[in-house]
C-alpha atoms as a PDB file:
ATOM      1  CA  UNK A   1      25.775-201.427 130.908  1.00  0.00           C
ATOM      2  CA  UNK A   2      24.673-199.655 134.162  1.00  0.00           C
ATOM      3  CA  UNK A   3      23.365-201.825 137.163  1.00  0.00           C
ATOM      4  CA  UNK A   4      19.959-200.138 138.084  1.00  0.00           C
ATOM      5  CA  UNK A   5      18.791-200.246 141.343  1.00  0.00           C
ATOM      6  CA  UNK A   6      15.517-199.493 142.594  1.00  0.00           C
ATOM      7  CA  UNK A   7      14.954-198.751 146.535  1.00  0.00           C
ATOM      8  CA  UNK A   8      11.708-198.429 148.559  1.00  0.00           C
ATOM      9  CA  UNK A   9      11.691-195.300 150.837  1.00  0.00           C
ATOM     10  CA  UNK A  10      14.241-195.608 153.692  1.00  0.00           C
ATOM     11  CA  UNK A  11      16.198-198.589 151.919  1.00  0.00           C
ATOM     12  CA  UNK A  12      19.527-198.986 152.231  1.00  0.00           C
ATOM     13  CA  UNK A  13      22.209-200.103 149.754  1.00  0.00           C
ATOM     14  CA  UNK A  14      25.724-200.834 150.103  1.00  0.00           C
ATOM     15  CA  UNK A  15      28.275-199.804 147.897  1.00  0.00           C
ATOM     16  CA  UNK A  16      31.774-200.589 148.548  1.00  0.00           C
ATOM     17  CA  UNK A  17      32.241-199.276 151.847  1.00  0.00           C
ATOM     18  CA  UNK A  18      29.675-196.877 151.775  1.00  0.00           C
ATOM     19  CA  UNK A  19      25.871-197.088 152.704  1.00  0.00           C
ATOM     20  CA  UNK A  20      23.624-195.312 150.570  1.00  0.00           C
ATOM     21  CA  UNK A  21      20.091-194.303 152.438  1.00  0.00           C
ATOM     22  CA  UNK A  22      17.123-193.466 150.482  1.00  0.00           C
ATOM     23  CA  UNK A  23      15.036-190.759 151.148  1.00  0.00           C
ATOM     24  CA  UNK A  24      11.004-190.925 151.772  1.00  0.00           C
ATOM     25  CA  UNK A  25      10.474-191.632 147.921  1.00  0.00           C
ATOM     26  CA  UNK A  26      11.033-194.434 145.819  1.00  0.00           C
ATOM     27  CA  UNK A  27      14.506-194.231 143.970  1.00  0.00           C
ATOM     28  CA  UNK A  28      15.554-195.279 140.821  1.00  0.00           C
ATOM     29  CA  UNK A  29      19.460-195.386 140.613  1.00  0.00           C
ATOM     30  CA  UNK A  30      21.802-196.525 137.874  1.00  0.00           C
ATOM     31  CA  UNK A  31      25.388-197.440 138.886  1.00  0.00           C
ATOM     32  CA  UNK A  32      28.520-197.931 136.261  1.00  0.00           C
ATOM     33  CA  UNK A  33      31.751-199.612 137.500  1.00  0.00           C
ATOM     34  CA  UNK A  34      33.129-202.471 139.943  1.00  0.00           C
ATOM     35  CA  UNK A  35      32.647-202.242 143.569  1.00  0.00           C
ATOM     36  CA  UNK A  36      30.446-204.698 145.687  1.00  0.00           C
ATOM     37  CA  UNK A  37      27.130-203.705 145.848  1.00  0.00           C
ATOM     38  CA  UNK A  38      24.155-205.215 148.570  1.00  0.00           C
ATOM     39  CA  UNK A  39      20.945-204.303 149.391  1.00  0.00           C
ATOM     40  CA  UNK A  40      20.409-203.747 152.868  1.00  0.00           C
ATOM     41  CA  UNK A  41      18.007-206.705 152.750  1.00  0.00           C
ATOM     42  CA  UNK A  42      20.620-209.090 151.322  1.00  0.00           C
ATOM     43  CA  UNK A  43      23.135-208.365 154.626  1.00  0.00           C
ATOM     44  CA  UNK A  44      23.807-210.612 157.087  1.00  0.00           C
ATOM     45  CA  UNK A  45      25.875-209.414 160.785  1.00  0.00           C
ATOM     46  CA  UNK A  46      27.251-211.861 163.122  1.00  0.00           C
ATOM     47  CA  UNK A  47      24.372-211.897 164.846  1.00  0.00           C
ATOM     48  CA  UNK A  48      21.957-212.778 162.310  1.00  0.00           C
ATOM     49  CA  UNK A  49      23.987-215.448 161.076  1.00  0.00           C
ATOM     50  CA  UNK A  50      22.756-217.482 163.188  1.00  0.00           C
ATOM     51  CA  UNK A  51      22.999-221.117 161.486  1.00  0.00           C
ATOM     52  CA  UNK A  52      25.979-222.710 159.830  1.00  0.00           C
ATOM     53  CA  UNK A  53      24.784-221.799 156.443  1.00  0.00           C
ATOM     54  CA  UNK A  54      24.298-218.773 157.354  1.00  0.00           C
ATOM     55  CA  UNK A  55      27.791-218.343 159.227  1.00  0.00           C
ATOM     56  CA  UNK A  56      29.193-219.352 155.158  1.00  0.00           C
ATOM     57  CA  UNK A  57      27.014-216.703 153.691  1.00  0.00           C
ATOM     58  CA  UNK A  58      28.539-213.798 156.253  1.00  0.00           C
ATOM     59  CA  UNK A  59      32.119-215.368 155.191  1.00  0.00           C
ATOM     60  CA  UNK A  60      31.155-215.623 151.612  1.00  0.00           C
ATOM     61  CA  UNK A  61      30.030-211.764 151.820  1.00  0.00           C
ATOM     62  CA  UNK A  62      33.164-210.828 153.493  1.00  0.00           C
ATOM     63  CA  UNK A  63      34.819-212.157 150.872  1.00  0.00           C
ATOM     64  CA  UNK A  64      32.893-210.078 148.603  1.00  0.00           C
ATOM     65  CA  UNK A  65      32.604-206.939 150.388  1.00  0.00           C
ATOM     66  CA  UNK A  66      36.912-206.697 151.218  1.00  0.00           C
ATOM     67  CA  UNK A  67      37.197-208.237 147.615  1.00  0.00           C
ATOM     68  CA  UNK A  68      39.898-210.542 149.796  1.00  0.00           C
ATOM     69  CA  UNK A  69      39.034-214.174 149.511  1.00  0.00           C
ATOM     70  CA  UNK A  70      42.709-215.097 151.031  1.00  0.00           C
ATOM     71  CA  UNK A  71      41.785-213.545 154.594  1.00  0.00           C
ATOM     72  CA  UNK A  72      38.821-215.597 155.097  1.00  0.00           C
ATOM     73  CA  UNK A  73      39.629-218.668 153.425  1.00  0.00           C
ATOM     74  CA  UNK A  74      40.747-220.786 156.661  1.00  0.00           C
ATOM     75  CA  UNK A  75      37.295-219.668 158.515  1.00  0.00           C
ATOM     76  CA  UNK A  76      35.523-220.669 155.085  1.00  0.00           C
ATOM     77  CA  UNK A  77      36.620-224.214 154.714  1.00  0.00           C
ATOM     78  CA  UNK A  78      36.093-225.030 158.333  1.00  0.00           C
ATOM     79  CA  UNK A  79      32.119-223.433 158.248  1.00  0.00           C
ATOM     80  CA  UNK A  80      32.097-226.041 155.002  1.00  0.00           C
ATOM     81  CA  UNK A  81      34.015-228.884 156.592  1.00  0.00           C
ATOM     82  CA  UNK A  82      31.223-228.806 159.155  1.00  0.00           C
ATOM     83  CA  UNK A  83      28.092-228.129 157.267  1.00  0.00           C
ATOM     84  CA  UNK A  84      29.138-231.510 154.913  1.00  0.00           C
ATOM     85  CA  UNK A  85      30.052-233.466 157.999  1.00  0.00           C
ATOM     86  CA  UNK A  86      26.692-232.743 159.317  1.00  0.00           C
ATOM     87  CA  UNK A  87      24.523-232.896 156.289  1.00  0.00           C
ATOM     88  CA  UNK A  88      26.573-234.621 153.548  1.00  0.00           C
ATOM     89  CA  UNK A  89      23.253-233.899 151.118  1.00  0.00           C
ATOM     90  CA  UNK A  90      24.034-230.254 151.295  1.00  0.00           C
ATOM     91  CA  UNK A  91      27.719-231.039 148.952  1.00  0.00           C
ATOM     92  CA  UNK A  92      26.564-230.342 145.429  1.00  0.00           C
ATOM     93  CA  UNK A  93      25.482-226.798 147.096  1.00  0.00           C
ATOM     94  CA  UNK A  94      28.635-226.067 148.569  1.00  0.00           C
ATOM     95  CA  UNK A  95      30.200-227.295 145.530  1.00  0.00           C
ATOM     96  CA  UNK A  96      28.663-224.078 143.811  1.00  0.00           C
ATOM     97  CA  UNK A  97      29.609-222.013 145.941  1.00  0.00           C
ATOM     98  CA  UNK A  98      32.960-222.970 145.903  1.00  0.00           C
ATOM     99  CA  UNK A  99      32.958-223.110 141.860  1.00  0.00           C
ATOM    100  CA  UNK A 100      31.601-219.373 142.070  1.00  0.00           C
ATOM    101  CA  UNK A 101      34.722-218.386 144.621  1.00  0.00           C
ATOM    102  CA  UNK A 102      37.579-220.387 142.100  1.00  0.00           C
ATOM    103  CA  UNK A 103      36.697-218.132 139.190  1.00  0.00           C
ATOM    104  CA  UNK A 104      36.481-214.605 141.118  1.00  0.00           C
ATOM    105  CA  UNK A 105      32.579-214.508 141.163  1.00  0.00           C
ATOM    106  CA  UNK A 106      32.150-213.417 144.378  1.00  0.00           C
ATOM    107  CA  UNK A 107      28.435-212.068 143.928  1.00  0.00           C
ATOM    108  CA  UNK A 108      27.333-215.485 142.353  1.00  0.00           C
ATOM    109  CA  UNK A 109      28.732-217.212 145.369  1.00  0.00           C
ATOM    110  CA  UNK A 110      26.414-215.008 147.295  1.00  0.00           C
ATOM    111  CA  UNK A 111      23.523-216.152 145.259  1.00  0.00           C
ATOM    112  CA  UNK A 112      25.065-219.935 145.717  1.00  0.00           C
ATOM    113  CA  UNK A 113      25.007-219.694 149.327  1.00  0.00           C
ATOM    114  CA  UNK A 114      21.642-218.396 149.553  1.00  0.00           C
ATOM    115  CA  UNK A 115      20.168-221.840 148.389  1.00  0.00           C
ATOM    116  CA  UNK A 116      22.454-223.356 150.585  1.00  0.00           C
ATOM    117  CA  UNK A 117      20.605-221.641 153.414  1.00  0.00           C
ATOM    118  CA  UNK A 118      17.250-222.148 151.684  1.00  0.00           C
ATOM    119  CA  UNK A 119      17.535-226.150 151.841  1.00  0.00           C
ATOM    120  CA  UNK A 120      19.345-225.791 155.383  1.00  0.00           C
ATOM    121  CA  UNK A 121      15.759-224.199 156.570  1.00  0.00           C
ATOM    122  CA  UNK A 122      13.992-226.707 153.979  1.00  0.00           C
ATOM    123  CA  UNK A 123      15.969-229.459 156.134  1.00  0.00           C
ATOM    124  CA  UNK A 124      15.370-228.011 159.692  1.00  0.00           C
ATOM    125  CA  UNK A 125      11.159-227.687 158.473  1.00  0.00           C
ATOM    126  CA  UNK A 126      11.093-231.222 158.269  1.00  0.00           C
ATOM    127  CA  UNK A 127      12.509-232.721 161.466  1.00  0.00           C
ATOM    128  CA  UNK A 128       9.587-233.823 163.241  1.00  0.00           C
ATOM    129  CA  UNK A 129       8.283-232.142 166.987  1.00  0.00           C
ATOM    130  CA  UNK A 130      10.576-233.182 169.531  1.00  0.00           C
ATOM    131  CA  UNK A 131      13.351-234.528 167.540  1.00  0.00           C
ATOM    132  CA  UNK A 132      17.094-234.014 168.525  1.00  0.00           C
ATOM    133  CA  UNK A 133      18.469-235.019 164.852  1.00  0.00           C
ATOM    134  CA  UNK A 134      18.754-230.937 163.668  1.00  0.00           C
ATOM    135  CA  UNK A 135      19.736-227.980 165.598  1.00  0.00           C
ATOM    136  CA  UNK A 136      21.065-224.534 164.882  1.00  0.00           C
ATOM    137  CA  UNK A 137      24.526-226.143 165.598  1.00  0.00           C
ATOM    138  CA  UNK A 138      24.395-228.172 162.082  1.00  0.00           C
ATOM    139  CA  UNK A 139      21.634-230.260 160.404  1.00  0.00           C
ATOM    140  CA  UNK A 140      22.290-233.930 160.727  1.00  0.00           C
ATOM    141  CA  UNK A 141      21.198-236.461 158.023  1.00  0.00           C
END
């Protein structure tokens, strides 16, 4: 079954290590076989990562980009050690994430550490004016 893809005027897609650019018109593209695949939207660059949940998605996308889980696994494990260390709470999430990685499901990790960076910003919403208990150097609990 084909993946189909559907991008707004000037959307851009990756696929593998190419990036796709859409025209002025809205595109309706169907794609058959394995290579990683992102909308433009769903990219994250060392800059942007700007958070430690954010700094596992960029790893976690590496991962799935260079389909190479072995080069980035030290970097990975420290960006977790850190993140539970800060904010034990956010373990069950990294525990997906990591399930998703075991079994070769790179793009569901992606999804995994998207709610990890969903509850980080749920987290950092809820520290009150003025507080010093959660910074963009690692929630606290």
């Amino acid at each position: 079954m084909s993946l189909k893809v559907e991008l707004k005027p000037g959307e851009r897609l990756l696929v593998g290590q190419c990036i796709i650019t859409n025209s002025d018109q809205r595109t309706r593209l169907f794609i058959d076989g394995k290579a990683p695949i992102l909308r433009e939207k769903d990219i994250l660059t060392v800059t942007t990562a700007d958070t430690p949940a954010k700094r596992i998605y960029l790893a976690v996308q590496l991962m799935y980009l260079e389909e190479d889980t072995a080069r980035l696994r030290d970097e990975y494990f420290k960006l977790i050690n850190e993140i539970i260390t800060a904010a034990p709470s956010m373990i069950s999430l990294v525990n997906a994430i990591n399930n998703e990685i075991l079994t070769g499901s790179l793009y569901k990790a992606l999804k995994a550490a998207r709610k990890l960076i969903q509850y980080e910003q749920d987290l950092l919403a809820n520290v009150p004016p003025g507080s010093a208990g959660l910074s963009t150097n690692g929630p606290q609990d």
